[in-house]
PDB file of N, CA and C in Angstrom:
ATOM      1  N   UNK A   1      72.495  49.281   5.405  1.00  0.00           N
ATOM      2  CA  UNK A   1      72.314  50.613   5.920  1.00  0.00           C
ATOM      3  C   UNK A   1      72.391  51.604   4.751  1.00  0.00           C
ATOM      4  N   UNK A   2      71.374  52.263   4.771  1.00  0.00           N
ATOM      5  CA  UNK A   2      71.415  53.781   3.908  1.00  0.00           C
ATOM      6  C   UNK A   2      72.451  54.682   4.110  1.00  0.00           C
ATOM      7  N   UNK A   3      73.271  54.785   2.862  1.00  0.00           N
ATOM      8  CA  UNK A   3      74.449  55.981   2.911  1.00  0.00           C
ATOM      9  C   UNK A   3      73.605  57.210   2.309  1.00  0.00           C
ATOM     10  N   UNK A   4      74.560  58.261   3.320  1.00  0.00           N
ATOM     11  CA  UNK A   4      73.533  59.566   4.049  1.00  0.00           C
ATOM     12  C   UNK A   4      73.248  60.557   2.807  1.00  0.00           C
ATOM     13  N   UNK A   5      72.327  61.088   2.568  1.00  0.00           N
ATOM     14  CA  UNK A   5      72.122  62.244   1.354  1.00  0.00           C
ATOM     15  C   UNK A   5      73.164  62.824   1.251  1.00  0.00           C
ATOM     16  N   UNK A   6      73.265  63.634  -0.227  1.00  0.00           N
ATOM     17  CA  UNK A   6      74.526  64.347  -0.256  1.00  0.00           C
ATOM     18  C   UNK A   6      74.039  65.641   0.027  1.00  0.00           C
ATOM     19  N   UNK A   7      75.063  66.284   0.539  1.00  0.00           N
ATOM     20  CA  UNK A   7      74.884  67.696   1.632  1.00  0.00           C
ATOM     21  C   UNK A   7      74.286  68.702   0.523  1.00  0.00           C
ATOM     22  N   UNK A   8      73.461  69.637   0.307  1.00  0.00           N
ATOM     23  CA  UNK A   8      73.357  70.456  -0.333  1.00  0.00           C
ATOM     24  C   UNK A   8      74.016  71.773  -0.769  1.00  0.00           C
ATOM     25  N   UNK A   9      74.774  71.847  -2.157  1.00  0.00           N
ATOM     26  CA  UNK A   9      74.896  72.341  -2.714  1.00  0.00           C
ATOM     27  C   UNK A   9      75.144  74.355  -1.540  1.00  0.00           C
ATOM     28  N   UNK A  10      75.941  74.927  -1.356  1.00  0.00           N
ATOM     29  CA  UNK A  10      76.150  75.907  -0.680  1.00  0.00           C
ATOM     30  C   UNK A  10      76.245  77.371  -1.531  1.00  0.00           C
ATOM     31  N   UNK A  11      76.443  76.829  -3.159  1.00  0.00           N
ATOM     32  CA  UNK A  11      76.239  78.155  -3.797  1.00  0.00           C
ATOM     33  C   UNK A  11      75.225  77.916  -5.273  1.00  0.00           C
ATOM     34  N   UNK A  12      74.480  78.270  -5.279  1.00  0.00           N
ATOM     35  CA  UNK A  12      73.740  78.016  -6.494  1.00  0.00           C
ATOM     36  C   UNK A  12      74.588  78.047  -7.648  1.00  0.00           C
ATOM     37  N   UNK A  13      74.054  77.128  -8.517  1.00  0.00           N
ATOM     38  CA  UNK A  13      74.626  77.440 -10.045  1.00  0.00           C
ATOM     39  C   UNK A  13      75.007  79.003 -10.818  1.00  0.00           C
ATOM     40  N   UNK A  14      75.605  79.349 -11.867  1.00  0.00           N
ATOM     41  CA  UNK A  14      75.833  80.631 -12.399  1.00  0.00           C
ATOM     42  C   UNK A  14      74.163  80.940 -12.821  1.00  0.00           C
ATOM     43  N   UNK A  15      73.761  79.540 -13.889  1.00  0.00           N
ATOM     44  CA  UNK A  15      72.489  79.686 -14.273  1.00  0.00           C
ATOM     45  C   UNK A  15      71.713  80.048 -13.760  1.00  0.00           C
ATOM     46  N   UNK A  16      71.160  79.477 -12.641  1.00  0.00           N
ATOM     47  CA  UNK A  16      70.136  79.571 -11.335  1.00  0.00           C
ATOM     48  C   UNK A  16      70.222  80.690 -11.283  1.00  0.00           C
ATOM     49  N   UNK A  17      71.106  81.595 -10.788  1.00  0.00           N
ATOM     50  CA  UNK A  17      71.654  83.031 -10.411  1.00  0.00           C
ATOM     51  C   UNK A  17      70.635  83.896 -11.903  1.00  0.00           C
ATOM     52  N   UNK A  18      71.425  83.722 -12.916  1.00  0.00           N
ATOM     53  CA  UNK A  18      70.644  84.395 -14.023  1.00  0.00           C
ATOM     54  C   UNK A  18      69.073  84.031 -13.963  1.00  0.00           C
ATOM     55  N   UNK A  19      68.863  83.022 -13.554  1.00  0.00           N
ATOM     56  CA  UNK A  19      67.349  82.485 -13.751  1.00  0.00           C
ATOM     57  C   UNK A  19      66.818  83.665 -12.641  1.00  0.00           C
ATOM     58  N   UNK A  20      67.399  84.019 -11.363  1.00  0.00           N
ATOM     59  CA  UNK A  20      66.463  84.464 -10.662  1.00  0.00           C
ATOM     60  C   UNK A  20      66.331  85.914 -10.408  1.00  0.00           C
ATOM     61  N   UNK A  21      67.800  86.616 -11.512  1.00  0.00           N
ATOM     62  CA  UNK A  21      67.975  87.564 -11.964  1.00  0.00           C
ATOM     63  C   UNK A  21      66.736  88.204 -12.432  1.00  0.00           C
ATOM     64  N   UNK A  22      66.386  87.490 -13.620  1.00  0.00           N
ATOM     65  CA  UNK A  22      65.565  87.583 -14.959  1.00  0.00           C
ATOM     66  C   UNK A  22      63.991  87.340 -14.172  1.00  0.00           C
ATOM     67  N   UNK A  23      64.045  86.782 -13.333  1.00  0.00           N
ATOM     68  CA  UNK A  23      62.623  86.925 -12.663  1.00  0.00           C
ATOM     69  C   UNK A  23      62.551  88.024 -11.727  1.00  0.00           C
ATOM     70  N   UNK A  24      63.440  88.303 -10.999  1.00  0.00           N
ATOM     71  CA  UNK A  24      62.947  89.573 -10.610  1.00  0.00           C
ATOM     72  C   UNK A  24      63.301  91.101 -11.041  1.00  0.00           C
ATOM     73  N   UNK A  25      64.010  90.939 -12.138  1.00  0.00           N
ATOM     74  CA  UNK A  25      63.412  92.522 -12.883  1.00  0.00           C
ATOM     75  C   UNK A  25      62.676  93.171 -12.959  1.00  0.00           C
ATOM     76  N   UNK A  26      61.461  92.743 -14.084  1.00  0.00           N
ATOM     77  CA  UNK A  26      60.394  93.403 -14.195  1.00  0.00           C
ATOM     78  C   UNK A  26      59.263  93.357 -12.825  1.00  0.00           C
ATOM     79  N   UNK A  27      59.232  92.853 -11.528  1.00  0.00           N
ATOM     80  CA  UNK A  27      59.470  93.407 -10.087  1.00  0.00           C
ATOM     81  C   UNK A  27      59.707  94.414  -9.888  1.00  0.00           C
ATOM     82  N   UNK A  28      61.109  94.942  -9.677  1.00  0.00           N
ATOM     83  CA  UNK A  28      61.647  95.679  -9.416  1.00  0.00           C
ATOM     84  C   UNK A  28      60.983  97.294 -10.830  1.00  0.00           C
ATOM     85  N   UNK A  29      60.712  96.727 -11.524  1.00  0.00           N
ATOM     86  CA  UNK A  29      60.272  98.176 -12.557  1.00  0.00           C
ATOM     87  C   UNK A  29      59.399  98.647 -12.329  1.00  0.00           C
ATOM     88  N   UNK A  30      58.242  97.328 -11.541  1.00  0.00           N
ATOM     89  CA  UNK A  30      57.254  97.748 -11.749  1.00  0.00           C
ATOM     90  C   UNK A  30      56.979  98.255 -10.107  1.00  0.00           C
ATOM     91  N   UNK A  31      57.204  97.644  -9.386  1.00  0.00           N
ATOM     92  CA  UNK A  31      57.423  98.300  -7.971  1.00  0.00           C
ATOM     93  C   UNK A  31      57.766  99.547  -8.166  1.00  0.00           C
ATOM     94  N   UNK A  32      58.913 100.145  -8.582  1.00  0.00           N
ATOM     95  CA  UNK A  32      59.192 101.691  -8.507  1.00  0.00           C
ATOM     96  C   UNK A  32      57.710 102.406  -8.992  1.00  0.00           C
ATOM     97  N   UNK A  33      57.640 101.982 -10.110  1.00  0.00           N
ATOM     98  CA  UNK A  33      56.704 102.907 -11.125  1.00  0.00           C
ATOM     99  C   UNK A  33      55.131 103.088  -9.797  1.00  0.00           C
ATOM    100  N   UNK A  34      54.711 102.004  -9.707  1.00  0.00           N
ATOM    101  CA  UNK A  34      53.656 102.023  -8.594  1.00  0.00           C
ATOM    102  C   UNK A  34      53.895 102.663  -7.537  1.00  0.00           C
ATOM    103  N   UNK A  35      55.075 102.406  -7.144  1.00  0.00           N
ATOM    104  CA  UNK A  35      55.179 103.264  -5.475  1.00  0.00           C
ATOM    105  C   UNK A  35      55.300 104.773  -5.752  1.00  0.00           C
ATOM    106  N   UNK A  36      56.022 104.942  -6.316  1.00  0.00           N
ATOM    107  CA  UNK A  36      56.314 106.578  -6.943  1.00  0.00           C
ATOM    108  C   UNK A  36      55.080 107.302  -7.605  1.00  0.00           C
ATOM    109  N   UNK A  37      53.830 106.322  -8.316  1.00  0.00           N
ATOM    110  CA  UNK A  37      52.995 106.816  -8.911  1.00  0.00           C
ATOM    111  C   UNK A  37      52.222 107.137  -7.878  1.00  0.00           C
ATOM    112  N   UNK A  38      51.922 106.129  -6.567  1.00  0.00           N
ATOM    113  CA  UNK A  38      51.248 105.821  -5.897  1.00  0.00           C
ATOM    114  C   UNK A  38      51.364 106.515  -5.098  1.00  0.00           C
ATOM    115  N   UNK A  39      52.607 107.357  -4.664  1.00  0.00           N
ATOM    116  CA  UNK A  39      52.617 108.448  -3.698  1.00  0.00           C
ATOM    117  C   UNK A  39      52.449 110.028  -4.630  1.00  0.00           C
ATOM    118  N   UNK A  40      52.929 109.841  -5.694  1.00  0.00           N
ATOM    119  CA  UNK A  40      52.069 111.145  -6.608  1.00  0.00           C
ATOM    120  C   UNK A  40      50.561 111.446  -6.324  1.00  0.00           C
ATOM    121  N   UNK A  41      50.076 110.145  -6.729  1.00  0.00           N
ATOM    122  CA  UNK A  41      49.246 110.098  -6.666  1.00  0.00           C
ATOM    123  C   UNK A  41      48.001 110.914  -5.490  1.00  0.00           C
ATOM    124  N   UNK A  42      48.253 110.032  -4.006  1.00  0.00           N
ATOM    125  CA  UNK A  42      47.706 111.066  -3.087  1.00  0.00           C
ATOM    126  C   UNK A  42      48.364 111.981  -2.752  1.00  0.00           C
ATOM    127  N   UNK A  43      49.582 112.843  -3.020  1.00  0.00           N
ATOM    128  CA  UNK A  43      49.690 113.701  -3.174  1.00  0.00           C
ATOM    129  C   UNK A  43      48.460 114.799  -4.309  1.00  0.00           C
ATOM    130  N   UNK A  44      48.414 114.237  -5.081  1.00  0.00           N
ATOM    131  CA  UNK A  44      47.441 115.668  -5.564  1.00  0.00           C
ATOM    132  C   UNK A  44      46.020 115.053  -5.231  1.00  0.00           C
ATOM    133  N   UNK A  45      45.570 113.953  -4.301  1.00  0.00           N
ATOM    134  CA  UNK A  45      44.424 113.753  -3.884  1.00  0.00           C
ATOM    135  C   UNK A  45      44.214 114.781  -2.459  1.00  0.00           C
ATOM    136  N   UNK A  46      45.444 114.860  -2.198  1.00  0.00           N
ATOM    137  CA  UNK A  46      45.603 115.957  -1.058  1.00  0.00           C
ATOM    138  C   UNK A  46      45.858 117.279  -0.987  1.00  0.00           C
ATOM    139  N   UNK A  47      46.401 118.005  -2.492  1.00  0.00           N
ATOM    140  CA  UNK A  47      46.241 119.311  -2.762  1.00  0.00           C
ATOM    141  C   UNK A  47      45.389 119.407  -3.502  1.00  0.00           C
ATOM    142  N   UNK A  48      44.740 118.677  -4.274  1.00  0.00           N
ATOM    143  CA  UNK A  48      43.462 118.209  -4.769  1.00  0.00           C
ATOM    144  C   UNK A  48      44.045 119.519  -6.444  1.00  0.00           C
ATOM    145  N   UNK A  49      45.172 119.001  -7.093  1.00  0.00           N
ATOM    146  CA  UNK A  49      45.257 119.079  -8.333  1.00  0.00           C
ATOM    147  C   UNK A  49      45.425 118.490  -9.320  1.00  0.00           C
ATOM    148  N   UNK A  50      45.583 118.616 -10.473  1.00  0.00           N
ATOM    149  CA  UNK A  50      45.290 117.993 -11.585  1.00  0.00           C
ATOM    150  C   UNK A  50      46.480 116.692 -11.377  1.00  0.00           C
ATOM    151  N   UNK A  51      46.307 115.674 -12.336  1.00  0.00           N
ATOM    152  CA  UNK A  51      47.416 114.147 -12.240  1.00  0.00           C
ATOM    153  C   UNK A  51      48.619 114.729 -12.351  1.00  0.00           C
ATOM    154  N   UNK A  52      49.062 115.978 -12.278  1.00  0.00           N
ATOM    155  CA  UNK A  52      50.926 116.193 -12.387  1.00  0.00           C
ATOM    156  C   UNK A  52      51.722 115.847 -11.424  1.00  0.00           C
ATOM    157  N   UNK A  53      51.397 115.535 -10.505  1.00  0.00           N
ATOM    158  CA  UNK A  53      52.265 114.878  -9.477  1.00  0.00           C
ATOM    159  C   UNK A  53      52.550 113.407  -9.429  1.00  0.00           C
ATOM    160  N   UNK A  54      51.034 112.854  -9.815  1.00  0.00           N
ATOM    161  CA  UNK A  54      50.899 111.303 -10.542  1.00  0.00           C
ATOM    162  C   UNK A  54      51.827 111.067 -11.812  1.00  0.00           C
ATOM    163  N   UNK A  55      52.371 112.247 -12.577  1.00  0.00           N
ATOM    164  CA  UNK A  55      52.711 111.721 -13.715  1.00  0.00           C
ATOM    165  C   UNK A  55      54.563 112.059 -13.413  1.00  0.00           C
ATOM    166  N   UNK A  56      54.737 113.255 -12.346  1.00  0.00           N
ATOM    167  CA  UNK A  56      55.879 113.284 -12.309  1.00  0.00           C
ATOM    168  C   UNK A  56      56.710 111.631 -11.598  1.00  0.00           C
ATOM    169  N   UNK A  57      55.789 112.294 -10.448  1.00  0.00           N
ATOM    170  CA  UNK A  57      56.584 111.257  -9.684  1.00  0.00           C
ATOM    171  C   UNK A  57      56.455 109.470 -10.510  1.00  0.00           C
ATOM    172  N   UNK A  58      55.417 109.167 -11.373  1.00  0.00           N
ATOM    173  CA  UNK A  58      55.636 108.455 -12.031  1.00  0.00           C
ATOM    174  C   UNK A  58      57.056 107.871 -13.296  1.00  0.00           C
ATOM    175  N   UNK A  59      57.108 109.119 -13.565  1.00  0.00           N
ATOM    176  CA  UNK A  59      58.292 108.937 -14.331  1.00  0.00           C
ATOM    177  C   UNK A  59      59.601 109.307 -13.674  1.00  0.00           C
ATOM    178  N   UNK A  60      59.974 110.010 -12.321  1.00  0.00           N
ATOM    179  CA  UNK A  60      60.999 109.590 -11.489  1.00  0.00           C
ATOM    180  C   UNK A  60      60.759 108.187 -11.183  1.00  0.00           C
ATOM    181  N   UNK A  61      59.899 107.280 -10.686  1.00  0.00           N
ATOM    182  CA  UNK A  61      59.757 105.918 -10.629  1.00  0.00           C
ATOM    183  C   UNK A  61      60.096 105.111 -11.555  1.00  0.00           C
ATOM    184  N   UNK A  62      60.002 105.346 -12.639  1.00  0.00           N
ATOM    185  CA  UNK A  62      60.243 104.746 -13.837  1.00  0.00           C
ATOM    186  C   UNK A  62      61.992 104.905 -14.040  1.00  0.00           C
ATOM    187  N   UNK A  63      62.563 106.064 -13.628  1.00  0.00           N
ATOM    188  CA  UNK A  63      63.790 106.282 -13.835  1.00  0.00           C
ATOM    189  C   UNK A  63      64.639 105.506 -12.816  1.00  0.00           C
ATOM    190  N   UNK A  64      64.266 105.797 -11.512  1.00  0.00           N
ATOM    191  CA  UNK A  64      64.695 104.795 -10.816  1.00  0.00           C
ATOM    192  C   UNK A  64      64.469 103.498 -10.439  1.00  0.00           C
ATOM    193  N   UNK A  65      63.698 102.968 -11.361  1.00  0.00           N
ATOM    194  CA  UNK A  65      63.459 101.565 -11.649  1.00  0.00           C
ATOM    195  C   UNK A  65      64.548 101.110 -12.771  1.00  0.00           C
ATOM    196  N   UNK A  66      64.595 101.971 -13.149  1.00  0.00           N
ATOM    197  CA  UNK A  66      65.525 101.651 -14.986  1.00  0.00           C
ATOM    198  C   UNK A  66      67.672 101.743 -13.862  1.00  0.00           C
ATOM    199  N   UNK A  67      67.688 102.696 -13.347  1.00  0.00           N
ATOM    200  CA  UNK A  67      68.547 102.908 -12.315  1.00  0.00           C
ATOM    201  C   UNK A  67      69.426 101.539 -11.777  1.00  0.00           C
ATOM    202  N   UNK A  68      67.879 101.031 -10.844  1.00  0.00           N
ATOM    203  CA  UNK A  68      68.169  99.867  -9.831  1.00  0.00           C
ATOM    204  C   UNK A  68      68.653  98.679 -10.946  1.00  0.00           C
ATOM    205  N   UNK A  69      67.834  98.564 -12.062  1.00  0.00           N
ATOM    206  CA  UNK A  69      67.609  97.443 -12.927  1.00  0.00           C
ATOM    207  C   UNK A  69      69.515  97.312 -13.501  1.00  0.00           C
ATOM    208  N   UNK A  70      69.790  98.543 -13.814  1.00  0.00           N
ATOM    209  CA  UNK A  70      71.093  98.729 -14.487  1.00  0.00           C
ATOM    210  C   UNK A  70      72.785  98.658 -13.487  1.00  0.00           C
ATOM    211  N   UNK A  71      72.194  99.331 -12.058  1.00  0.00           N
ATOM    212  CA  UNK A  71      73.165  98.965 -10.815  1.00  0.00           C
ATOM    213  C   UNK A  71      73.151  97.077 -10.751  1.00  0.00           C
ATOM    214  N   UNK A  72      71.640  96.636 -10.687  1.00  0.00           N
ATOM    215  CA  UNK A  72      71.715  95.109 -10.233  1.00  0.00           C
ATOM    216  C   UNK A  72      72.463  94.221 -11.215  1.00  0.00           C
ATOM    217  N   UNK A  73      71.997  95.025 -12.389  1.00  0.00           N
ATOM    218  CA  UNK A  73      72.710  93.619 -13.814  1.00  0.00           C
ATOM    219  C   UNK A  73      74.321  93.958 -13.700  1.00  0.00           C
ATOM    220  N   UNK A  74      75.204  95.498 -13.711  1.00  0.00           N
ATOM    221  CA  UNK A  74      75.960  95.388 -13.265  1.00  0.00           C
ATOM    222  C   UNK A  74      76.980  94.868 -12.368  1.00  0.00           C
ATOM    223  N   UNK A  75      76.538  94.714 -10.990  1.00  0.00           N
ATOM    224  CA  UNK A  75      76.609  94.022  -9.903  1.00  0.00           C
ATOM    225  C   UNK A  75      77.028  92.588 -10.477  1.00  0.00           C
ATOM    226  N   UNK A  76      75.787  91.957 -11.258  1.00  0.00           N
ATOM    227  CA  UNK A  76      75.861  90.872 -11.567  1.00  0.00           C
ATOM    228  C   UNK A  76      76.710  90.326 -12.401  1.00  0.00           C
ATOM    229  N   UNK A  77      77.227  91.428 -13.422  1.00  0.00           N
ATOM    230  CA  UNK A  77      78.350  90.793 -14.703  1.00  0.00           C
ATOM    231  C   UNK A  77      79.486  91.589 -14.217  1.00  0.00           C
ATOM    232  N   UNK A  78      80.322  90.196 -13.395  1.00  0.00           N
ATOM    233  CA  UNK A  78      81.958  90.649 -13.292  1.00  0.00           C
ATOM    234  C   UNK A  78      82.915  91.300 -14.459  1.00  0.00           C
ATOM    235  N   UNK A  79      82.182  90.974 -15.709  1.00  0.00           N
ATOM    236  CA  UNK A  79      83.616  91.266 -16.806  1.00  0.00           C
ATOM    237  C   UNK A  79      83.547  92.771 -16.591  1.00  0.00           C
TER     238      UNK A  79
END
């Protein structure tokens, strides 16, 4: 008779954790920057002015991408 698989593992490795850290960062940067650009964006397709709303709200996106990125790695390093 076959003795039964061993149960799986209930908390990932520390590594794993960093591995999936490090993959979703630049995600998360680039998501802000797009969504924030992306609502600049039709914003001045809808007051129909020049890209300054594209470029503000772009770089609030960018800030709160840099934000989230710096709360999450925090989060992540107990020392």
């Amino acid at each position: 008779m076959a003795s039964p698989s061993p149960s799986p593992r209930k908390n990932p490795s520390r590594s794993m954790n960093q591995v999936a850290l490090a993959l979703e960062l630049p995600f998360i940067m680039i998501a802000c920057i797009v969504i924030a650009g992306g609502a600049g964006y039709l914003i001045d397709r809808w007051l129909h002015t020049s890209p300054a709303f594209t470029l503000i709200l772009g770089f609030l996106g960018f800030g709160a991408g840099v934000w989230d990125i710096i709360r999450r790695l925090s989060r992540s390093n107990p020392d």
